[in-house]
Protein backbone atom coordinates (compact mmCIF):
# COMPACT_ATOMS: atom_id res chain seq x y z
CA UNK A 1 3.31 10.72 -7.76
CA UNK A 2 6.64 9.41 -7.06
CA UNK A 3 8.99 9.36 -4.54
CA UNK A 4 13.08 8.90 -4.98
CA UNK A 5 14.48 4.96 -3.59
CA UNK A 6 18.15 5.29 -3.00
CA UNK A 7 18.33 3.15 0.18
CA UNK A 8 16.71 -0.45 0.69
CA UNK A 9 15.84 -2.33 3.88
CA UNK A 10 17.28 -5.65 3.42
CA UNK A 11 16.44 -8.30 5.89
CA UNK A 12 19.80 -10.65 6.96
CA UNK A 13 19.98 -13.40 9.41
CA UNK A 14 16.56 -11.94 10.95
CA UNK A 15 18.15 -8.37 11.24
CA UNK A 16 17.09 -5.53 9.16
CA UNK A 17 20.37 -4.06 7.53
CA UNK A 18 20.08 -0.58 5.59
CA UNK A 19 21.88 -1.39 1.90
CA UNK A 20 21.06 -0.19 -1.96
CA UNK A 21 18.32 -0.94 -4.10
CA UNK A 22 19.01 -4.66 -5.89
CA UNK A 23 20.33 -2.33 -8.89
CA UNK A 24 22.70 -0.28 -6.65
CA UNK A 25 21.40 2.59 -8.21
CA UNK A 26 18.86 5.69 -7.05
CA UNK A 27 15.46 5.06 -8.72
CA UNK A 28 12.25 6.82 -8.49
CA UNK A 29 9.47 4.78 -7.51
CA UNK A 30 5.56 5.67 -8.36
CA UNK A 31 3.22 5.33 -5.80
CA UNK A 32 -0.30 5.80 -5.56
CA UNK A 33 -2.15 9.79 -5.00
CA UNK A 34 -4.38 7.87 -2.46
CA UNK A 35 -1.24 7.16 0.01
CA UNK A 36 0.20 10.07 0.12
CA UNK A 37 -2.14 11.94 2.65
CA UNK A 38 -1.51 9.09 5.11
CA UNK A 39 2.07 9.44 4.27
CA UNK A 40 2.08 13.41 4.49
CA UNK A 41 0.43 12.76 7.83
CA UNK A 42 2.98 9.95 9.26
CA UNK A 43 6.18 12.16 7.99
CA UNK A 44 4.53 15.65 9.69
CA UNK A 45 6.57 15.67 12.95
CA UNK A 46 9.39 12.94 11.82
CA UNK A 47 13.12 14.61 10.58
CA UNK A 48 14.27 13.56 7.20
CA UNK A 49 16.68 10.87 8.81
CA UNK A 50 13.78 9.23 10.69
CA UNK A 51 12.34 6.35 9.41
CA UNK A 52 8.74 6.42 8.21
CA UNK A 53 8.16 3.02 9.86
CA UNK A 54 8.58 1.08 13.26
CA UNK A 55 9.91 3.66 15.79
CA UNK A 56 11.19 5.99 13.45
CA UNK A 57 14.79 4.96 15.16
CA UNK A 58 14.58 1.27 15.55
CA UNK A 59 13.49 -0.50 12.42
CA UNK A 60 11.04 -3.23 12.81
CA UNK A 61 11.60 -6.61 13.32
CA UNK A 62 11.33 -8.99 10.32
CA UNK A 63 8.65 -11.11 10.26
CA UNK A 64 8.10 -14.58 10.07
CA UNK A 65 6.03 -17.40 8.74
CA UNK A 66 4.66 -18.06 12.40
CA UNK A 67 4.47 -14.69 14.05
CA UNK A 68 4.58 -10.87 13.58
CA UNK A 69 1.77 -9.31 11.01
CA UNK A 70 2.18 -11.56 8.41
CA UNK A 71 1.37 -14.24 10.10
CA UNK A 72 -2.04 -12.95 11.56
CA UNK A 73 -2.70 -11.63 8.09
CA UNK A 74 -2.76 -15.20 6.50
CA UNK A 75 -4.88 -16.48 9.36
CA UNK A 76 -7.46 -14.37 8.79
CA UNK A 77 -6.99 -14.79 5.11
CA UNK A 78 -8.08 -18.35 5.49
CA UNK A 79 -10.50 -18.22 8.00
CA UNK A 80 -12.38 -16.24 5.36
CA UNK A 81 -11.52 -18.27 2.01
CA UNK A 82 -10.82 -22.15 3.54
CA UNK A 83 -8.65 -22.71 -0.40
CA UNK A 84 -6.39 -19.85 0.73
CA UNK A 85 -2.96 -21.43 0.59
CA UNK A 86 -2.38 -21.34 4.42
CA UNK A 87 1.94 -21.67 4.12
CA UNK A 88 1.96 -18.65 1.66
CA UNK A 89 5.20 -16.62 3.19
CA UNK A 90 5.81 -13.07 2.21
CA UNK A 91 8.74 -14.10 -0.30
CA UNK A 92 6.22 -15.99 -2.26
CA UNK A 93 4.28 -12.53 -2.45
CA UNK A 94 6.93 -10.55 -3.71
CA UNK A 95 7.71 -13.75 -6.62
CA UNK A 96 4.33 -13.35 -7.51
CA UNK A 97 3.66 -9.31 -7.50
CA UNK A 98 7.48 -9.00 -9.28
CA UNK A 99 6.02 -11.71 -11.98
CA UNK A 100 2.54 -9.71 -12.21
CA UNK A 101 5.17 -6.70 -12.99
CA UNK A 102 7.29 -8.15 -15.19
CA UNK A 103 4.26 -9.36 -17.48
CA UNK A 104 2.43 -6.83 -17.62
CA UNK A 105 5.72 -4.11 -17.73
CA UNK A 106 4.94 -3.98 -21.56
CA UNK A 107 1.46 -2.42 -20.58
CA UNK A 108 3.09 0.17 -18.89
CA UNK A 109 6.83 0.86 -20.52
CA UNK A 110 5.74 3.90 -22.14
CA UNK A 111 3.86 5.44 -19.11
CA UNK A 112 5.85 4.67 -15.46
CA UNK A 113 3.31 5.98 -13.63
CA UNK A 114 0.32 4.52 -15.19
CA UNK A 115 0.52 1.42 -12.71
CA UNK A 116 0.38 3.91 -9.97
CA UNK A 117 -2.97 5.71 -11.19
CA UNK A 118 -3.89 1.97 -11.42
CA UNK A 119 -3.21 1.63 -7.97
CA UNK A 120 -4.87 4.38 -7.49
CA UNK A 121 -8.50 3.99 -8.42
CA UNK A 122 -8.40 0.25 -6.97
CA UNK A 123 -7.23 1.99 -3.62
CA UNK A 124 -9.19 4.42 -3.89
CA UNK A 125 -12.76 2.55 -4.72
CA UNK A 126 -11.59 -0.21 -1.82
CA UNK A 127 -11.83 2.44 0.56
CA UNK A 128 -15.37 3.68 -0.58
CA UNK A 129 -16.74 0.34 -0.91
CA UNK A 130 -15.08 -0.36 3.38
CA UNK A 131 -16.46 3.34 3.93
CA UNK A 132 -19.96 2.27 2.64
CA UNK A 133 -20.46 -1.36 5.11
């Protein structure tokens, strides 16, 4: 499944601004089967200019490394595992997962959406293993 990227968030000076993808060009982006019920359900009364996320108007503020989602995310994170790195930021996410890409893009080159049905069945066995506790 995929779904077509020609805009792009872009946080500046704590704002959300709407831009272009880093490439300035329209991509198509694979995503995972399992998301797209939740996604199908979110979009069902929205119009096509509303955004999936926030207010569907407003878009949401940006966290940071001391507040907002993020920050109660890596709390818990090393509440549960003490070696947890307990400065990680978000940024340092997004160097790491574009890294884990760009190693392992030579898996993949020949089959986009193969890292999607990847996705996929880790998504989908996460939620049968949360299901079954």
């Amino acid at each position: 499944m995929s779904s077509s990227a020609s805009e792009s968030d872009q946080p500046v000076a704590g704002h959300i601004i709407l831009g272009t993808p880093k490439s300035h060009v329209p991509r198509s982006v694979a995503f995972p089967h399992f998301l797209a019920e939740s996604l199908r359900v979110e979009c069902a009364t929205t119009r096509p200019e509303d955004l999936v996320f926030g207010s569907g108007v407003d878009r949401p503020a940006t966290p940071t490394h001391t507040d907002g989602w993020s920050a109660g995310a890596r709390k818990r994170c090393v509440h549960a595992e003490r070696t947890f790195p307990a400065r990680l930021a978000l940024h340092d996410l997004r160097h790491t997962a574009a890294m884990t890409l760009d190693t392992s893009a030579d898996l993949f080159e020949d089959d986009p959406h193969a890292v999607a049905d990847a996705l996929d069945h880790a998504g989908t066995a996460a939620v049968a293993v949360r299901t079954q506790t």
